[in-house]
N, C-alpha and C. Protein backbone atom coordinates (compact mmCIF):
# COMPACT_ATOMS: atom_id res chain seq x y z
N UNK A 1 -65.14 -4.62 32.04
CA UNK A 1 -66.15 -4.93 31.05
C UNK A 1 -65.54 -5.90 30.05
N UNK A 2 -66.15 -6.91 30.08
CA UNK A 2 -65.62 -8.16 28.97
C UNK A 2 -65.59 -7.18 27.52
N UNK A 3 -66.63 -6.58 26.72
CA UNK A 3 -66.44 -6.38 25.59
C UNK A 3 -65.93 -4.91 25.16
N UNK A 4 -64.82 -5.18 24.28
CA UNK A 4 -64.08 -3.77 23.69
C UNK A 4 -65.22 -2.76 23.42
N UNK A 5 -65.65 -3.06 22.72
CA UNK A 5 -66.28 -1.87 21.94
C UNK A 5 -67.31 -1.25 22.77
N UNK A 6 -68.46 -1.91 23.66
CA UNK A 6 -69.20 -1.29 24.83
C UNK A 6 -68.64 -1.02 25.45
N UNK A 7 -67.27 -0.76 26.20
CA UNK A 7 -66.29 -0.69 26.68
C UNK A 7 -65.40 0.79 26.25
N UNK A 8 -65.54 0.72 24.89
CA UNK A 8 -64.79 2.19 24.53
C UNK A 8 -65.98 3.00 24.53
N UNK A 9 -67.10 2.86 24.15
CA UNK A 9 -68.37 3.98 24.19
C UNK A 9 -68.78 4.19 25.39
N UNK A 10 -68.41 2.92 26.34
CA UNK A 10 -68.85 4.05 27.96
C UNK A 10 -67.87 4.89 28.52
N UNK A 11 -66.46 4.17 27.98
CA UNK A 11 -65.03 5.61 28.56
C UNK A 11 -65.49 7.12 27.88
N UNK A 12 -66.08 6.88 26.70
CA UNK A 12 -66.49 7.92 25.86
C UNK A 12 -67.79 8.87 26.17
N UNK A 13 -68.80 8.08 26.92
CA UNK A 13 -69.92 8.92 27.91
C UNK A 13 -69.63 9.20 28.52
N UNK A 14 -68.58 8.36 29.82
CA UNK A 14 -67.69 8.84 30.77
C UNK A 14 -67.36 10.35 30.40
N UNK A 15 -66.50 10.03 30.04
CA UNK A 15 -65.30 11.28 29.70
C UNK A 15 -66.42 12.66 29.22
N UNK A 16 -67.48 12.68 28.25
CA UNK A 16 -68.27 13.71 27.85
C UNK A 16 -69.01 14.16 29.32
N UNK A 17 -69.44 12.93 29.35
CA UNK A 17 -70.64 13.66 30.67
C UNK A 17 -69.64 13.72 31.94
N UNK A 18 -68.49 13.79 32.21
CA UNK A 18 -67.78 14.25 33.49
C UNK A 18 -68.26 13.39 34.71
N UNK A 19 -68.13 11.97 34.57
CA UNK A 19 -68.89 10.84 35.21
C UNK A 19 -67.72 9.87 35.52
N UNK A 20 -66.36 10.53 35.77
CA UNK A 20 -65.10 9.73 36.03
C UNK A 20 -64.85 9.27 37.57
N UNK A 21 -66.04 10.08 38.33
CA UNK A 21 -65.55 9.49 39.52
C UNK A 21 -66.75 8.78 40.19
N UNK A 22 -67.57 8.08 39.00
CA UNK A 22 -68.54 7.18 39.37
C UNK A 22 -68.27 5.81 39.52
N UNK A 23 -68.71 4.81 40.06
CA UNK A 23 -68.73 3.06 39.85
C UNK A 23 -68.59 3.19 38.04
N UNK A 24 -67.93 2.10 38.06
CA UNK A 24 -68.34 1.64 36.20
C UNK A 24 -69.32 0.93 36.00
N UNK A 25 -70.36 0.43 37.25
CA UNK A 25 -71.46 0.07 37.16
C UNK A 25 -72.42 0.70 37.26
N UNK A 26 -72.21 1.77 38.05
CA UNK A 26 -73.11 3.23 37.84
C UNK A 26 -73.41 3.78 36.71
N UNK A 27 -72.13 4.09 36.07
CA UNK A 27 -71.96 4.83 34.64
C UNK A 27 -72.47 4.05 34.06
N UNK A 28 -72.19 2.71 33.77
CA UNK A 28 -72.81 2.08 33.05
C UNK A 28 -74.58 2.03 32.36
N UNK A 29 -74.75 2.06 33.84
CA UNK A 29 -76.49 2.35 34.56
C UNK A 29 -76.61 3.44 33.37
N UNK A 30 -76.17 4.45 33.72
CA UNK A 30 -76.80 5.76 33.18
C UNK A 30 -76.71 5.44 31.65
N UNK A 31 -75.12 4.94 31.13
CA UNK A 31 -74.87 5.18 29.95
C UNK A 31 -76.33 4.53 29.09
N UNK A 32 -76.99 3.02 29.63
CA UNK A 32 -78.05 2.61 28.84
C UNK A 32 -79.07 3.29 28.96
N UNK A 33 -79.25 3.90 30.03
CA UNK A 33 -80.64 5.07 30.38
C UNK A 33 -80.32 5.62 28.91
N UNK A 34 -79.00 6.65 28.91
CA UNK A 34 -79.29 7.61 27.84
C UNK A 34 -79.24 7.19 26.36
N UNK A 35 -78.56 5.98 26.40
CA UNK A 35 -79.08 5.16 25.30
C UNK A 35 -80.23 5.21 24.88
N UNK A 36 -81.16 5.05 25.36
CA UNK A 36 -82.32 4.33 25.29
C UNK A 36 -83.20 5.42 25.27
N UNK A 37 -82.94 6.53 26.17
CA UNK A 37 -84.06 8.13 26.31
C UNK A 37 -83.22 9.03 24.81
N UNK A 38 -82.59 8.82 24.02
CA UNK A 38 -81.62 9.56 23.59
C UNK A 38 -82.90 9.34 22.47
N UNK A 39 -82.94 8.15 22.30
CA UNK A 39 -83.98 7.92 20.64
C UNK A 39 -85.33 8.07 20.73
N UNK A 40 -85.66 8.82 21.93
CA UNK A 40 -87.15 8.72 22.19
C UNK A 40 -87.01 10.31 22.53
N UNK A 41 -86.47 11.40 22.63
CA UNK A 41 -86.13 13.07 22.55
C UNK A 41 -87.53 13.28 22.00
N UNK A 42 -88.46 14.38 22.20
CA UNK A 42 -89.18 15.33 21.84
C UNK A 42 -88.62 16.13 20.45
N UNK A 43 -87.23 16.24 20.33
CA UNK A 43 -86.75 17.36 19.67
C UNK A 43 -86.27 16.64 18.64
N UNK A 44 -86.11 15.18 18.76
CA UNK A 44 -85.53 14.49 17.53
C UNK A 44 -86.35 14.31 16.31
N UNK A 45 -85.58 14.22 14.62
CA UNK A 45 -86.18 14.44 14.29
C UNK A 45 -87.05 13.00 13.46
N UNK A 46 -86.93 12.44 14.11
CA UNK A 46 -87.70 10.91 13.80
C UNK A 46 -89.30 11.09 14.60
């Protein structure tokens, strides 16, 4: 991954969600899914 910092927050989804023995293009995949479903939650409080 060219950039540091998107780069340390997907080792960091990685590592939480137990997703170490995926593609880093896979993980990746997911990491923006949950990006993106994370701010749109039922339970959140926005």
């Amino acid at each position: 991954m060219r950039d540091r910092i998107i780069d340390a927050y997907l080792r960091d989804f990685v590592a939480e969600f137990g997703l170490a023995d995926m593609e880093q293009t896979k993980a990746f995949e997911h990491f923006v899914n949950y990006c993106v479903i994370s701010r749109h939650r039922l339970d959140s409080s926005e």
